[in-house]
PDB file of N, CA and C in Angstrom:
ATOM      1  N   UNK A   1      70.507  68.936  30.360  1.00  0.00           N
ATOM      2  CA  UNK A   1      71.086  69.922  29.463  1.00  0.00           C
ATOM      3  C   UNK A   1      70.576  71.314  29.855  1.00  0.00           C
ATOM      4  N   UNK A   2      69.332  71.391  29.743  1.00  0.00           N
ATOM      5  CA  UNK A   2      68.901  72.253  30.704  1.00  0.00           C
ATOM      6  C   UNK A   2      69.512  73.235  31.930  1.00  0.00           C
ATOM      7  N   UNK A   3      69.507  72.400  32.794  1.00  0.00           N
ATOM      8  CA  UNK A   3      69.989  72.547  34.260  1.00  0.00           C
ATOM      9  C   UNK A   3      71.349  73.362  33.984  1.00  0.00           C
ATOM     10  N   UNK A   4      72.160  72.370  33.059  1.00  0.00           N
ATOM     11  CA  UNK A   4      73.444  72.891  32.850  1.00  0.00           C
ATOM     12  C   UNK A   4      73.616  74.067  32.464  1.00  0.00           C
ATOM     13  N   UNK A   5      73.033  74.363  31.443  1.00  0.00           N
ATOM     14  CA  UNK A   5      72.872  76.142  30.600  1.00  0.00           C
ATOM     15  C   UNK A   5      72.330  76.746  32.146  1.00  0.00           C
ATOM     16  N   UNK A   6      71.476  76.564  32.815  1.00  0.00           N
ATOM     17  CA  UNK A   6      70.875  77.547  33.754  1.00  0.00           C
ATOM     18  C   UNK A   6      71.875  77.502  34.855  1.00  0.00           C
ATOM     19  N   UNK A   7      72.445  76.830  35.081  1.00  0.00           N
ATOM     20  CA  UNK A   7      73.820  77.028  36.399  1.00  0.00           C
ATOM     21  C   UNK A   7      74.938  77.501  35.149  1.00  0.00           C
ATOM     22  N   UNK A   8      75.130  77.767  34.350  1.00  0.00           N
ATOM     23  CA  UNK A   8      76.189  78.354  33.386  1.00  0.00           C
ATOM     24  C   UNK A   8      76.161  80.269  33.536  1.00  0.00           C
ATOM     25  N   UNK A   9      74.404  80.306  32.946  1.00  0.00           N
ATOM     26  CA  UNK A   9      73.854  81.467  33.424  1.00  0.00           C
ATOM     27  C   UNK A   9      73.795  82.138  35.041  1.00  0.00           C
ATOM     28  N   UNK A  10      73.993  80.957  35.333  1.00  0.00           N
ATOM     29  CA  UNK A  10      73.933  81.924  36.758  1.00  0.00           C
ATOM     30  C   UNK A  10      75.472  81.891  36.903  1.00  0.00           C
ATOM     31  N   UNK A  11      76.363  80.858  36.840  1.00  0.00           N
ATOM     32  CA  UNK A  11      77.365  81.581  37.282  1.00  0.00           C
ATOM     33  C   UNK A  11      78.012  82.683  36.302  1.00  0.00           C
ATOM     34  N   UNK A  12      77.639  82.825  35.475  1.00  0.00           N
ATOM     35  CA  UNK A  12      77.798  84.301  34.269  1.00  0.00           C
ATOM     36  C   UNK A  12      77.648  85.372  35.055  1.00  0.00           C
ATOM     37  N   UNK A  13      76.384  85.454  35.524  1.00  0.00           N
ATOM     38  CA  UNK A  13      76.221  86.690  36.090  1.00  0.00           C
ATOM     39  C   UNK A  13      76.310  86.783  37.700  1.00  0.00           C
ATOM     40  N   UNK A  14      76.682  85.867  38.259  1.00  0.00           N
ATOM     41  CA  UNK A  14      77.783  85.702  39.613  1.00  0.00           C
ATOM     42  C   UNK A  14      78.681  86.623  39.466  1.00  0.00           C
ATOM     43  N   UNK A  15      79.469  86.008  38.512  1.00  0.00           N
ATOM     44  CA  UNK A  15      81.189  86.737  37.820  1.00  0.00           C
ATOM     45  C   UNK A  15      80.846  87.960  37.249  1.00  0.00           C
ATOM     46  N   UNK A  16      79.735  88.543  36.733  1.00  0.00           N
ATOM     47  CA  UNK A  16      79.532  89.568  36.378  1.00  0.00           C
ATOM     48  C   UNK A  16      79.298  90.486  37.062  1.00  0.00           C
ATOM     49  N   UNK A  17      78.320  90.346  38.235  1.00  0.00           N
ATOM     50  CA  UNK A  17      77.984  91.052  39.788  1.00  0.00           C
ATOM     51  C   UNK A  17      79.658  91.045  40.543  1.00  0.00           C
ATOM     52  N   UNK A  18      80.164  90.365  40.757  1.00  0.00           N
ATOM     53  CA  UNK A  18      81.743  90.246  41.618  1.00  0.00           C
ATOM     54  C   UNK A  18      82.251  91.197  40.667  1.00  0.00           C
ATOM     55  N   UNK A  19      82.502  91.680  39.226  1.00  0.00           N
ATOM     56  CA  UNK A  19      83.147  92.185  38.319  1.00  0.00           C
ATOM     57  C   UNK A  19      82.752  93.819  38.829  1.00  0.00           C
ATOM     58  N   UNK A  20      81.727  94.105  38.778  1.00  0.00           N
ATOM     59  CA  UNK A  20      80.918  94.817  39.079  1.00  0.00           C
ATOM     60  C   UNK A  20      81.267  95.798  40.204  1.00  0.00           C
ATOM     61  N   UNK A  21      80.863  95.200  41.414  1.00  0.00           N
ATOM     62  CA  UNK A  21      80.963  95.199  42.449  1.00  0.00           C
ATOM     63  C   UNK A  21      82.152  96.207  43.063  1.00  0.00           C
ATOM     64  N   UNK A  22      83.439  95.503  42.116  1.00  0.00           N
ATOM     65  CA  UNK A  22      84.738  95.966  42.879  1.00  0.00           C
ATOM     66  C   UNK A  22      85.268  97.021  42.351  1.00  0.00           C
ATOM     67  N   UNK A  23      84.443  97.355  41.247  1.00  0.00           N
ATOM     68  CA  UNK A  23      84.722  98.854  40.642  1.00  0.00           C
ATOM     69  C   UNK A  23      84.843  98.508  39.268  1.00  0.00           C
ATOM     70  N   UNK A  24      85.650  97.277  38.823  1.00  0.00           N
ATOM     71  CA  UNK A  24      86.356  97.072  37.532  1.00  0.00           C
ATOM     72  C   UNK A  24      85.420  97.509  36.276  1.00  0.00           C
ATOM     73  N   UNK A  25      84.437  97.372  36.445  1.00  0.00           N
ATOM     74  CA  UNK A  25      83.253  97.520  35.558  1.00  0.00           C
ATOM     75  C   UNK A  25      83.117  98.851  34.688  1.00  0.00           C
ATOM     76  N   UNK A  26      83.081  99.802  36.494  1.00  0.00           N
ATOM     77  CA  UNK A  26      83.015 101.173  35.481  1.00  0.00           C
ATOM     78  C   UNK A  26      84.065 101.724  35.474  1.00  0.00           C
ATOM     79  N   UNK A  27      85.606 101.058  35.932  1.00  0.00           N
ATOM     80  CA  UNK A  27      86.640 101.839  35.403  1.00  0.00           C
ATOM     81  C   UNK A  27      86.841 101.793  33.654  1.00  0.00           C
ATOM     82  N   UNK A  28      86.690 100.198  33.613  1.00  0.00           N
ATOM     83  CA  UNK A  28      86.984  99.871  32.362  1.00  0.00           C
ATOM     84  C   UNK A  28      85.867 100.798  30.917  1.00  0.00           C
ATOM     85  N   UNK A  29      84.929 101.119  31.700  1.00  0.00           N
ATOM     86  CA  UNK A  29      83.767 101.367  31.061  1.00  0.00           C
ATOM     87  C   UNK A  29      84.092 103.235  30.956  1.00  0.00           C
ATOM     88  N   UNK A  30      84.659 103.549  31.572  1.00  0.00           N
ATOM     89  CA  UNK A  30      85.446 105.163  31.731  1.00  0.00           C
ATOM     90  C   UNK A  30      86.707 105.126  31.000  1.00  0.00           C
ATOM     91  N   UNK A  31      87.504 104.388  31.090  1.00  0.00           N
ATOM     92  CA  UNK A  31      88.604 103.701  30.056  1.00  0.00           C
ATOM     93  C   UNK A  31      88.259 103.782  28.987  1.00  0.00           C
ATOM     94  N   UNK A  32      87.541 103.429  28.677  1.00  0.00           N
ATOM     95  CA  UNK A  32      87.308 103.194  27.169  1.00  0.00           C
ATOM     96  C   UNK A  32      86.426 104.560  26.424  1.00  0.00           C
ATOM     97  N   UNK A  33      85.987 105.412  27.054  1.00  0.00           N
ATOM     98  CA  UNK A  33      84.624 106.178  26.370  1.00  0.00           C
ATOM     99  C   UNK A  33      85.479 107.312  25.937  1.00  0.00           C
ATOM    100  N   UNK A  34      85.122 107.433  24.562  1.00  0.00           N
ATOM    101  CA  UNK A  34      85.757 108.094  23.790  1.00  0.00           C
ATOM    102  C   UNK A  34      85.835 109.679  24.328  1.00  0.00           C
ATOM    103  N   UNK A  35      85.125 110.172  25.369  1.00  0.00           N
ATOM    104  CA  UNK A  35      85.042 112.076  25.718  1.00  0.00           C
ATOM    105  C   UNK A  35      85.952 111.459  27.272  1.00  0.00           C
ATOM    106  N   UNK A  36      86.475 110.612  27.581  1.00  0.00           N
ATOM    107  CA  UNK A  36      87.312 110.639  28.458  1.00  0.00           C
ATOM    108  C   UNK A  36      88.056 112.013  29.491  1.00  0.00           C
ATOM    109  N   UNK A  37      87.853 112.030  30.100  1.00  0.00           N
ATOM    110  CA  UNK A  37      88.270 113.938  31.104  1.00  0.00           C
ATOM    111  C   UNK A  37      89.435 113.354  30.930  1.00  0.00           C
ATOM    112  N   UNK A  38      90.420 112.372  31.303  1.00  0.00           N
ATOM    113  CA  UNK A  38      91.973 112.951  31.175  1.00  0.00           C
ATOM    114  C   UNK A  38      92.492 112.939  29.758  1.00  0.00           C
ATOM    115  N   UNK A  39      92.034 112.699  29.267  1.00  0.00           N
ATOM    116  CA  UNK A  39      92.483 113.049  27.561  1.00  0.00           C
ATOM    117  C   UNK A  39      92.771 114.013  27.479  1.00  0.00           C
ATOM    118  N   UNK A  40      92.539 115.251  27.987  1.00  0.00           N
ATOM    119  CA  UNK A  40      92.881 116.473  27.612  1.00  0.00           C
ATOM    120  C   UNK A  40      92.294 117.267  26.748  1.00  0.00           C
ATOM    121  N   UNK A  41      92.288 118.363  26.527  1.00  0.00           N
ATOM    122  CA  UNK A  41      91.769 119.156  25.668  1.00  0.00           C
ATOM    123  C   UNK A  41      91.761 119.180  24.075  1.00  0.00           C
ATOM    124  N   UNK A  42      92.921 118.457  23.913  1.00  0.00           N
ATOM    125  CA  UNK A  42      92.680 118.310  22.134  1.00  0.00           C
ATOM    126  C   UNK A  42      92.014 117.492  22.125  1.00  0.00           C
ATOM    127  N   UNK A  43      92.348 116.191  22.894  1.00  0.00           N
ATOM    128  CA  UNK A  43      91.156 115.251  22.509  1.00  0.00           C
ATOM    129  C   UNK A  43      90.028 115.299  22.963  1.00  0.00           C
ATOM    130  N   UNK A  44      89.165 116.808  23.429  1.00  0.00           N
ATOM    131  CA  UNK A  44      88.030 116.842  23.445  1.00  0.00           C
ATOM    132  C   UNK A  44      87.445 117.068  22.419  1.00  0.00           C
ATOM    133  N   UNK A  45      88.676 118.495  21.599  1.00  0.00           N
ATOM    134  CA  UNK A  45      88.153 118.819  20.307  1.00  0.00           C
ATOM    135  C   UNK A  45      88.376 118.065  18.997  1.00  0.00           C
ATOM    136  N   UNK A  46      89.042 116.921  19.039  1.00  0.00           N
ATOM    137  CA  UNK A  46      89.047 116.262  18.261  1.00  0.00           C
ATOM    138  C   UNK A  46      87.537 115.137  18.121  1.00  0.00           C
ATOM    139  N   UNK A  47      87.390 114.968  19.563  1.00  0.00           N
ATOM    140  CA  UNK A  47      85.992 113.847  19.901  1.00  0.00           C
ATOM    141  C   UNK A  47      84.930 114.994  19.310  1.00  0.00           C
ATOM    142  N   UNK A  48      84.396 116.138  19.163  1.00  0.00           N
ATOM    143  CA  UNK A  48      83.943 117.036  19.097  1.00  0.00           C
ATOM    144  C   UNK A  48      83.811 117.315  17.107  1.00  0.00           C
ATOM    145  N   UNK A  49      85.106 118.006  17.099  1.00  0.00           N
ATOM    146  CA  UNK A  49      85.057 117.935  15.333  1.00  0.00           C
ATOM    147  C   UNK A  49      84.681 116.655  14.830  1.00  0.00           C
ATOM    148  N   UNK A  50      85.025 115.568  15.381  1.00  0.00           N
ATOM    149  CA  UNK A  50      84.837 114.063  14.395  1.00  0.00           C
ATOM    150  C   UNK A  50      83.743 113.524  14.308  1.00  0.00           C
ATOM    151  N   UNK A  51      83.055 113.798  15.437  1.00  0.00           N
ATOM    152  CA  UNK A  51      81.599 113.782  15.632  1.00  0.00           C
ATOM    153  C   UNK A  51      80.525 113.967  14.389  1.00  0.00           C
TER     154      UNK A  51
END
């Protein structure tokens, strides 16, 4: 049972390093962050006032 969880964990973070790796990681991670640069200017000042 053991063994199993620890080869589970490793391949977790296998798939997580490959995820990583190929960019997807920090596009998605730039995607998502609310002060985003192509948002544009209102939605800076909106991220800004709401704050």
């Amino acid at each position: 049972m053991i063994t199993a969880g620890l080869i589970c964990v490793a391949a977790g973070l296998g798939a997580l390093w490959h995820w990583g790796a190929g960019g997807a990681l920090v596009d998605h991670a730039v995607a998502a962050a609310s002060h985003h640069v192509q948002a544009g200017l209102p939605a800076t000042f909106a991220d800004v006032l709401l704050y």
